[in-house]
N, C-alpha and C. Protein backbone atom coordinates (compact mmCIF):
# COMPACT_ATOMS: atom_id res chain seq x y z
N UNK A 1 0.84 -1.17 0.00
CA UNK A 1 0.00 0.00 0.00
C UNK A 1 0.89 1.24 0.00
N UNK A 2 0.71 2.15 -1.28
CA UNK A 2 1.73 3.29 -0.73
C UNK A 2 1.13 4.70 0.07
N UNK A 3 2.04 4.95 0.68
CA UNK A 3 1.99 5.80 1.41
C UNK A 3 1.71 7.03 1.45
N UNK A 4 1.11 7.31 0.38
CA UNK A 4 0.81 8.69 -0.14
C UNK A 4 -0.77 8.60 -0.31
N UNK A 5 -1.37 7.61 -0.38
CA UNK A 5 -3.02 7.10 0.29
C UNK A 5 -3.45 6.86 1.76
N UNK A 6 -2.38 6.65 2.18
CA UNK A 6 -2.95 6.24 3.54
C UNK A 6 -3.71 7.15 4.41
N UNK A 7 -4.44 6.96 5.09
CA UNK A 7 -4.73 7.80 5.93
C UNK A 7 -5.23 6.96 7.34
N UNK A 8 -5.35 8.04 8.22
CA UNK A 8 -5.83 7.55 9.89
C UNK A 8 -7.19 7.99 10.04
N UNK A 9 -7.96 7.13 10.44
CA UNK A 9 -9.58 7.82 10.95
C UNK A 9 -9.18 7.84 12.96
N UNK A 10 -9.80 8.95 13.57
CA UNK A 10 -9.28 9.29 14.74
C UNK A 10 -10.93 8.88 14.78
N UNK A 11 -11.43 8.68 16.40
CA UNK A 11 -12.86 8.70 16.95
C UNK A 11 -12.84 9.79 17.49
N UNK A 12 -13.59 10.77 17.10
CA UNK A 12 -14.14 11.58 17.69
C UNK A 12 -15.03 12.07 19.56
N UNK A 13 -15.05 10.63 19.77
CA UNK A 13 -15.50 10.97 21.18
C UNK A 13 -13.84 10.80 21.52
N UNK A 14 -13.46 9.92 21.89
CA UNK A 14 -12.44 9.43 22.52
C UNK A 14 -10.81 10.10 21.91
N UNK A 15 -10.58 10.25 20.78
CA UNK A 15 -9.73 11.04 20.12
C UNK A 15 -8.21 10.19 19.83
N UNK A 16 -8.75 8.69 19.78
CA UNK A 16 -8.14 7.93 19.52
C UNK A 16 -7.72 7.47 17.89
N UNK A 17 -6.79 6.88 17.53
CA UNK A 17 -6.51 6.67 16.14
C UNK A 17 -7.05 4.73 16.06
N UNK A 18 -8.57 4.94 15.52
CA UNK A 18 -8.54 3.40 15.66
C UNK A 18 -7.88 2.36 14.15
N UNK A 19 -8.46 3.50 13.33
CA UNK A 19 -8.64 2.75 11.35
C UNK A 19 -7.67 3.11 10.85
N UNK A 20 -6.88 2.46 9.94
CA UNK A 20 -6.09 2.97 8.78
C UNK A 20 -6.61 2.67 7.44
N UNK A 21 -6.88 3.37 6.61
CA UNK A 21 -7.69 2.95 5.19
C UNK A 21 -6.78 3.92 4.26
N UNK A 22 -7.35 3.37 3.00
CA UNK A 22 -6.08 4.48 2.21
C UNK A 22 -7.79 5.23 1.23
N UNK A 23 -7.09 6.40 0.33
CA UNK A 23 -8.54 7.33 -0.36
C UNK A 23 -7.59 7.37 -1.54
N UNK A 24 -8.30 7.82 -2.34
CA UNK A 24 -7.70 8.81 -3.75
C UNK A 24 -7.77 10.07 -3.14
N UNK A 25 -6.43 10.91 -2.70
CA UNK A 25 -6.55 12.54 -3.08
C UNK A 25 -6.77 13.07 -3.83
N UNK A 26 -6.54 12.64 -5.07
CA UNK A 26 -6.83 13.06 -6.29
C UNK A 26 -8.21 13.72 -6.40
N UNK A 27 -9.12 13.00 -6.27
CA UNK A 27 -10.48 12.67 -6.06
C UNK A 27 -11.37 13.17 -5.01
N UNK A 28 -10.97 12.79 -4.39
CA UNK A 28 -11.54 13.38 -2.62
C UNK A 28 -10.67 14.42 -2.13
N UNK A 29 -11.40 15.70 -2.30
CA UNK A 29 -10.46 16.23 -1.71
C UNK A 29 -10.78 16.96 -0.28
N UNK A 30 -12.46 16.91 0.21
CA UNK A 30 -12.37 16.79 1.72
C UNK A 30 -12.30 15.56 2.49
N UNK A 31 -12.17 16.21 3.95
CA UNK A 31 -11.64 14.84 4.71
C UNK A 31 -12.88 13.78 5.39
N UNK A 32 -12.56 12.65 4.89
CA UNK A 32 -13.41 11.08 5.24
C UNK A 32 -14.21 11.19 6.83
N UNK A 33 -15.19 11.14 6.81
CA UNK A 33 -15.81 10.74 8.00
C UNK A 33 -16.66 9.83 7.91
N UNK A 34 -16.37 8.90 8.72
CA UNK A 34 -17.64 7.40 8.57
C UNK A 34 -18.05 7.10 10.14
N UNK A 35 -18.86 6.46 10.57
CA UNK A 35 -19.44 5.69 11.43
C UNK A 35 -18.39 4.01 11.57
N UNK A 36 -17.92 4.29 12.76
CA UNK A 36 -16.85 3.38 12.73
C UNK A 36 -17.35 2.65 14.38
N UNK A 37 -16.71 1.56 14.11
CA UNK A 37 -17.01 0.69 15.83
C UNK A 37 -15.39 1.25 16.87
N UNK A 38 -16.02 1.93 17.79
CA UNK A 38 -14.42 1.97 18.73
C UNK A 38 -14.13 0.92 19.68
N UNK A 39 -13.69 0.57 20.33
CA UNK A 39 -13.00 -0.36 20.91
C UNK A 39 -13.28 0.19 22.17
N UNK A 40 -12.55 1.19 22.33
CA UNK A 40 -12.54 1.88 23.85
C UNK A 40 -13.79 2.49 24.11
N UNK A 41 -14.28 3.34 23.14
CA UNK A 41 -16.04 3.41 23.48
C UNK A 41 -17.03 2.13 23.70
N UNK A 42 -16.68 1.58 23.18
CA UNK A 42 -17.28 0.27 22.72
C UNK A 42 -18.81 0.97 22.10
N UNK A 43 -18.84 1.49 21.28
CA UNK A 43 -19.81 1.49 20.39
C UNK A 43 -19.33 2.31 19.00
N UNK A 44 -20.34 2.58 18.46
CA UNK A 44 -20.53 3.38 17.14
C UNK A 44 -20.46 4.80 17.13
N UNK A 45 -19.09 5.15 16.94
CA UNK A 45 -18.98 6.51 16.77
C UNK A 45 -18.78 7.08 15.75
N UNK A 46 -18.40 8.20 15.37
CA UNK A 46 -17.81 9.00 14.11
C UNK A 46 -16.52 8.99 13.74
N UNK A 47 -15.91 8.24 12.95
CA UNK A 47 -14.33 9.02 12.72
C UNK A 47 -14.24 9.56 11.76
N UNK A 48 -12.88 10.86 12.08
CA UNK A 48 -12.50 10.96 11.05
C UNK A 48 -11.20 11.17 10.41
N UNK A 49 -10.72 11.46 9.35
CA UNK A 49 -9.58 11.76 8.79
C UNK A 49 -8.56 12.79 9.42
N UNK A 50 -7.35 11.90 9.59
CA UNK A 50 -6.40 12.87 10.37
C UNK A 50 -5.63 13.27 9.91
N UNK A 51 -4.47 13.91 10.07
CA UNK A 51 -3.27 14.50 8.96
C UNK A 51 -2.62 13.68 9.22
């Protein structure tokens, strides 16, 4: 995977880095927010795209 896609989704309650997924910049050029499962919340929160 190169490294110039990658990105981190952070959770928003907790402010933790749970996901790594990669995007097209090209393409997308605001930042990813999805409904993600946290671990430490233990539920369904928001993440999103970090620098």
């Amino acid at each position: 995977m190169s490294q110039d896609n990658l990105i981190k989704l952070e959770c928003t309650v907790c402010k933790r880095i749970n996901y790594h997924s990669k995007k097209n910049k090209k393409k997308l050029k605001n930042r990813l927010e999805e409904n993600k499962y946290c671990k430490h919340c233990k539920k369904r929160t928001p993440h999103k795209e970090t620098k």
